[in-house]
PDB file of N, CA and C in Angstrom:
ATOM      1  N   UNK A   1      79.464  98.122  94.054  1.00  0.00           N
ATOM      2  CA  UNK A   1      80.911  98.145  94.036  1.00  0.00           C
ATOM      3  C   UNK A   1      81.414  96.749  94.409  1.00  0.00           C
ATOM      4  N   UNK A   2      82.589  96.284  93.859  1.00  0.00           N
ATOM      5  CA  UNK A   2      83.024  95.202  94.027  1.00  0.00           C
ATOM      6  C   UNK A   2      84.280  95.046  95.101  1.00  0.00           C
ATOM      7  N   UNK A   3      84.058  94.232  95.715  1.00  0.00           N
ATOM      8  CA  UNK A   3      85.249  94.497  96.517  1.00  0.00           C
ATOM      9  C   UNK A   3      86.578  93.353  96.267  1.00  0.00           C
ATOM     10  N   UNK A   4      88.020  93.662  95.897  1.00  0.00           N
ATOM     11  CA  UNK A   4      88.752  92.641  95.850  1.00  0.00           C
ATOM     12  C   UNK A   4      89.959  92.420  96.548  1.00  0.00           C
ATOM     13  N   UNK A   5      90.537  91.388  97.401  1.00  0.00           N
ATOM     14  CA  UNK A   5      91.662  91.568  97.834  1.00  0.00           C
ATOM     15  C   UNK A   5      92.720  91.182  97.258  1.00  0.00           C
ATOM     16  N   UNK A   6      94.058  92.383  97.818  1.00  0.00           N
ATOM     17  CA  UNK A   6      95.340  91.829  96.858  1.00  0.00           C
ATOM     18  C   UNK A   6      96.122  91.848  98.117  1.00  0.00           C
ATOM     19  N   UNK A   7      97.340  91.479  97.418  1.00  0.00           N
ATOM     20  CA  UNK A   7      98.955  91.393  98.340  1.00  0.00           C
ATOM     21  C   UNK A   7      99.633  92.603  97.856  1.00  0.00           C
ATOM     22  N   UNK A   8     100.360  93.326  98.976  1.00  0.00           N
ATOM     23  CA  UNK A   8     101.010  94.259  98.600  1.00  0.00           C
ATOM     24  C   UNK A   8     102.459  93.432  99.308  1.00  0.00           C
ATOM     25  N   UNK A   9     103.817  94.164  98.611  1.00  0.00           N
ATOM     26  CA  UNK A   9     105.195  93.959  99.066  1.00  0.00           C
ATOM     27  C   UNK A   9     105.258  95.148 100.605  1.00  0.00           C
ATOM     28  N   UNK A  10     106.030  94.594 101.297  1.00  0.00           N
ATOM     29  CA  UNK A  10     106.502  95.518 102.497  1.00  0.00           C
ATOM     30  C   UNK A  10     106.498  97.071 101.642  1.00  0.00           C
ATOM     31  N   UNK A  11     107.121  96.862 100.570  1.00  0.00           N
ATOM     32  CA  UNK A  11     107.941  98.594 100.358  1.00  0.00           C
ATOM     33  C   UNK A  11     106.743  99.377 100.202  1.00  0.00           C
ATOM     34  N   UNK A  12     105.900  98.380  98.952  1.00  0.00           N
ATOM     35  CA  UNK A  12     104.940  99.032  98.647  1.00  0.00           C
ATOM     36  C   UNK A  12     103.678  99.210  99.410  1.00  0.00           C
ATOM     37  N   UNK A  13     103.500  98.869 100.598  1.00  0.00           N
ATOM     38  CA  UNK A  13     102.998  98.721 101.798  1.00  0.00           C
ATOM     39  C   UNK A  13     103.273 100.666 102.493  1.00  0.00           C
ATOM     40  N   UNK A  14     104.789 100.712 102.470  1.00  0.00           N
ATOM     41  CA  UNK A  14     105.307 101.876 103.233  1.00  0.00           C
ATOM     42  C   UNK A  14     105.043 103.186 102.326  1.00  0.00           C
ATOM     43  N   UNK A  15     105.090 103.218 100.609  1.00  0.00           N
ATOM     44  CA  UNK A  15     104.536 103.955 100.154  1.00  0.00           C
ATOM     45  C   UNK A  15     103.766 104.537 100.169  1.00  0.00           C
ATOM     46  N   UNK A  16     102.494 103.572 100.080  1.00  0.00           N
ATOM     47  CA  UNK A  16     101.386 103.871 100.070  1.00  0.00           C
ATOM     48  C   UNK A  16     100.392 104.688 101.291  1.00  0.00           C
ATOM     49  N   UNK A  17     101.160 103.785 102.387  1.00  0.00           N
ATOM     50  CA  UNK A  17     101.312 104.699 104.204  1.00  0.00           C
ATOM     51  C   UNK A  17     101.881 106.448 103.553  1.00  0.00           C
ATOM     52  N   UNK A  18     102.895 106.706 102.987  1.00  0.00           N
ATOM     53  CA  UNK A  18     103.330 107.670 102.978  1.00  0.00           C
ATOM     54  C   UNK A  18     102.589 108.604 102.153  1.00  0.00           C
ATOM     55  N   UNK A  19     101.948 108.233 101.408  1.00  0.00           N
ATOM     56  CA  UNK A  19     101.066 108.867  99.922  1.00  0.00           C
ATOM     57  C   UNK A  19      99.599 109.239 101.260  1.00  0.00           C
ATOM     58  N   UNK A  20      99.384 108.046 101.916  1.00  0.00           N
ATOM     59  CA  UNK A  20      98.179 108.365 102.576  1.00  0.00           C
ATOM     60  C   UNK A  20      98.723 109.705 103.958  1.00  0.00           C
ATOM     61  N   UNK A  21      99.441 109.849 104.679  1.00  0.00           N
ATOM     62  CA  UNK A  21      99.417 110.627 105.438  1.00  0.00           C
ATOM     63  C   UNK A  21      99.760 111.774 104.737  1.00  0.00           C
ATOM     64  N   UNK A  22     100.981 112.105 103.414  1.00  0.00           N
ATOM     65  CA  UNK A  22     100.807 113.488 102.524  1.00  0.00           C
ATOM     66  C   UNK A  22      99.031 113.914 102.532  1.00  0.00           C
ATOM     67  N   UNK A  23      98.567 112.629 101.740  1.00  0.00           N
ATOM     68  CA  UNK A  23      96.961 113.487 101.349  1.00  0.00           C
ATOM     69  C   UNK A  23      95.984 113.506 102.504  1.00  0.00           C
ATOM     70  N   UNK A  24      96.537 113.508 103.454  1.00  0.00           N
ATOM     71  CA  UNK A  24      95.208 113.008 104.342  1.00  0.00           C
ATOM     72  C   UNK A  24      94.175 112.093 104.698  1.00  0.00           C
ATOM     73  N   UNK A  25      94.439 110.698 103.457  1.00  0.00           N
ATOM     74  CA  UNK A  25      93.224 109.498 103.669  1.00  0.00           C
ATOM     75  C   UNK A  25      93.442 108.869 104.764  1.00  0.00           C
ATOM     76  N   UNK A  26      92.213 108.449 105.238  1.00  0.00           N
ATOM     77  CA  UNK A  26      91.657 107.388 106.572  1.00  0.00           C
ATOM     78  C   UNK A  26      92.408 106.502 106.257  1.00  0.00           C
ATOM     79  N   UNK A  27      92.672 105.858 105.140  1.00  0.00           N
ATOM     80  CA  UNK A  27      93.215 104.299 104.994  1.00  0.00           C
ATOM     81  C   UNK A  27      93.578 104.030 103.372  1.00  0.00           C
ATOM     82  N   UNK A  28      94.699 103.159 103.755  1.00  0.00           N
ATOM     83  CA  UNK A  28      95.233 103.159 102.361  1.00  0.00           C
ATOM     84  C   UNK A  28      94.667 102.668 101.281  1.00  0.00           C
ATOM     85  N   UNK A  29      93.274 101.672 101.511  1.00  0.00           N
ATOM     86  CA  UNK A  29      92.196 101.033 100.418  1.00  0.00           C
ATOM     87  C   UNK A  29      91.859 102.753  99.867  1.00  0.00           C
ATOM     88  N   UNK A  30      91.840 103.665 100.210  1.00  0.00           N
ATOM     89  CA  UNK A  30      91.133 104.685  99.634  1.00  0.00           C
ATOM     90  C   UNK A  30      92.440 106.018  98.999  1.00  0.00           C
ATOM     91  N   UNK A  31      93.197 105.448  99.374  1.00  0.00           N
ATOM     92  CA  UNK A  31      94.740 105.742  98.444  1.00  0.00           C
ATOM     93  C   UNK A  31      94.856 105.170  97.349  1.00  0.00           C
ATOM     94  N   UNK A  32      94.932 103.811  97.572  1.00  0.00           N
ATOM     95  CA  UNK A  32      94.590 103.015  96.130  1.00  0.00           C
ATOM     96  C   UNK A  32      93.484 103.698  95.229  1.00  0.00           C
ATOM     97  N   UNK A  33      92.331 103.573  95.764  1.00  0.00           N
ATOM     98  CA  UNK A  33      91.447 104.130  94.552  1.00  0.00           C
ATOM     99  C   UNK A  33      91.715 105.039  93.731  1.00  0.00           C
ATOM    100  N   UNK A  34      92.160 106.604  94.265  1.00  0.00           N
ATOM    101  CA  UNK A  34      92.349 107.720  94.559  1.00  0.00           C
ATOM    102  C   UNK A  34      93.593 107.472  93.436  1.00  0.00           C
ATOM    103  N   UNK A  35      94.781 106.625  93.722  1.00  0.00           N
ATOM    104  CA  UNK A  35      95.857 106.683  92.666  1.00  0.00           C
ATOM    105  C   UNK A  35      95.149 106.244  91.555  1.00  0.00           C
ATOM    106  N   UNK A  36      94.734 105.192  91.376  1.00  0.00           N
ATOM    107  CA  UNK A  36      94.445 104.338  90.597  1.00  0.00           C
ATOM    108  C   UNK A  36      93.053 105.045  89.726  1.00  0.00           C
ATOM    109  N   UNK A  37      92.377 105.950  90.586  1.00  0.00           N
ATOM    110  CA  UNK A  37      91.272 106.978  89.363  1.00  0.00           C
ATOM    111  C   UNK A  37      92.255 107.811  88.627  1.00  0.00           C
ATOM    112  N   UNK A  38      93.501 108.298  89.535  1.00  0.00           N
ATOM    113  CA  UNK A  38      93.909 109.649  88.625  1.00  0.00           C
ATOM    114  C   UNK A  38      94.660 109.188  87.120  1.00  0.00           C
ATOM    115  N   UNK A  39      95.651 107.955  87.748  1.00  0.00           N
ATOM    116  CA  UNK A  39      96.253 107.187  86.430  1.00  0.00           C
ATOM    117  C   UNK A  39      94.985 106.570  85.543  1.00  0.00           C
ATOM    118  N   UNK A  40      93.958 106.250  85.336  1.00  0.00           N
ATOM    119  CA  UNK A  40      92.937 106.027  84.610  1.00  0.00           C
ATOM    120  C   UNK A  40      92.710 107.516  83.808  1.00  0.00           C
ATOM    121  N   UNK A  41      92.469 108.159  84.634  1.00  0.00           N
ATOM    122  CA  UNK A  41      91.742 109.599  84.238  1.00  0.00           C
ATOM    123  C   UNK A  41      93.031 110.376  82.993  1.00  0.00           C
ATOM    124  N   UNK A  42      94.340 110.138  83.390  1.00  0.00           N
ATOM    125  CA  UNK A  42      95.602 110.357  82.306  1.00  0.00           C
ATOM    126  C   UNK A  42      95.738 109.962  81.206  1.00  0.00           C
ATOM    127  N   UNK A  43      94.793 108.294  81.026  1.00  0.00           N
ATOM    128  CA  UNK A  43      95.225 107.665  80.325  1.00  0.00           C
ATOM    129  C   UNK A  43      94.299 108.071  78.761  1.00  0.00           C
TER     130      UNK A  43
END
């Protein structure tokens, strides 16, 4: 697995906090994935 770092904006910072405590993830690197498989998986 590759690992890469990005910049998030404040807002999108607070989203992603909010997406993670709805689903229950440890941390928002694993929110990201998690969004980012399901929008793949749609496409």
């Amino acid at each position: 697995m590759k690992k890469i770092t990005i910049a998030i904006s404040e807002e999108l910072e607070k989203e992603l906090e909010r997406e993670r405590k709805e689903r229950k993830f440890e941390s928002i690197p694993e929110v990201v994935r998690v969004v980012l498989s399901d929008y793949f998986r749609e496409k």
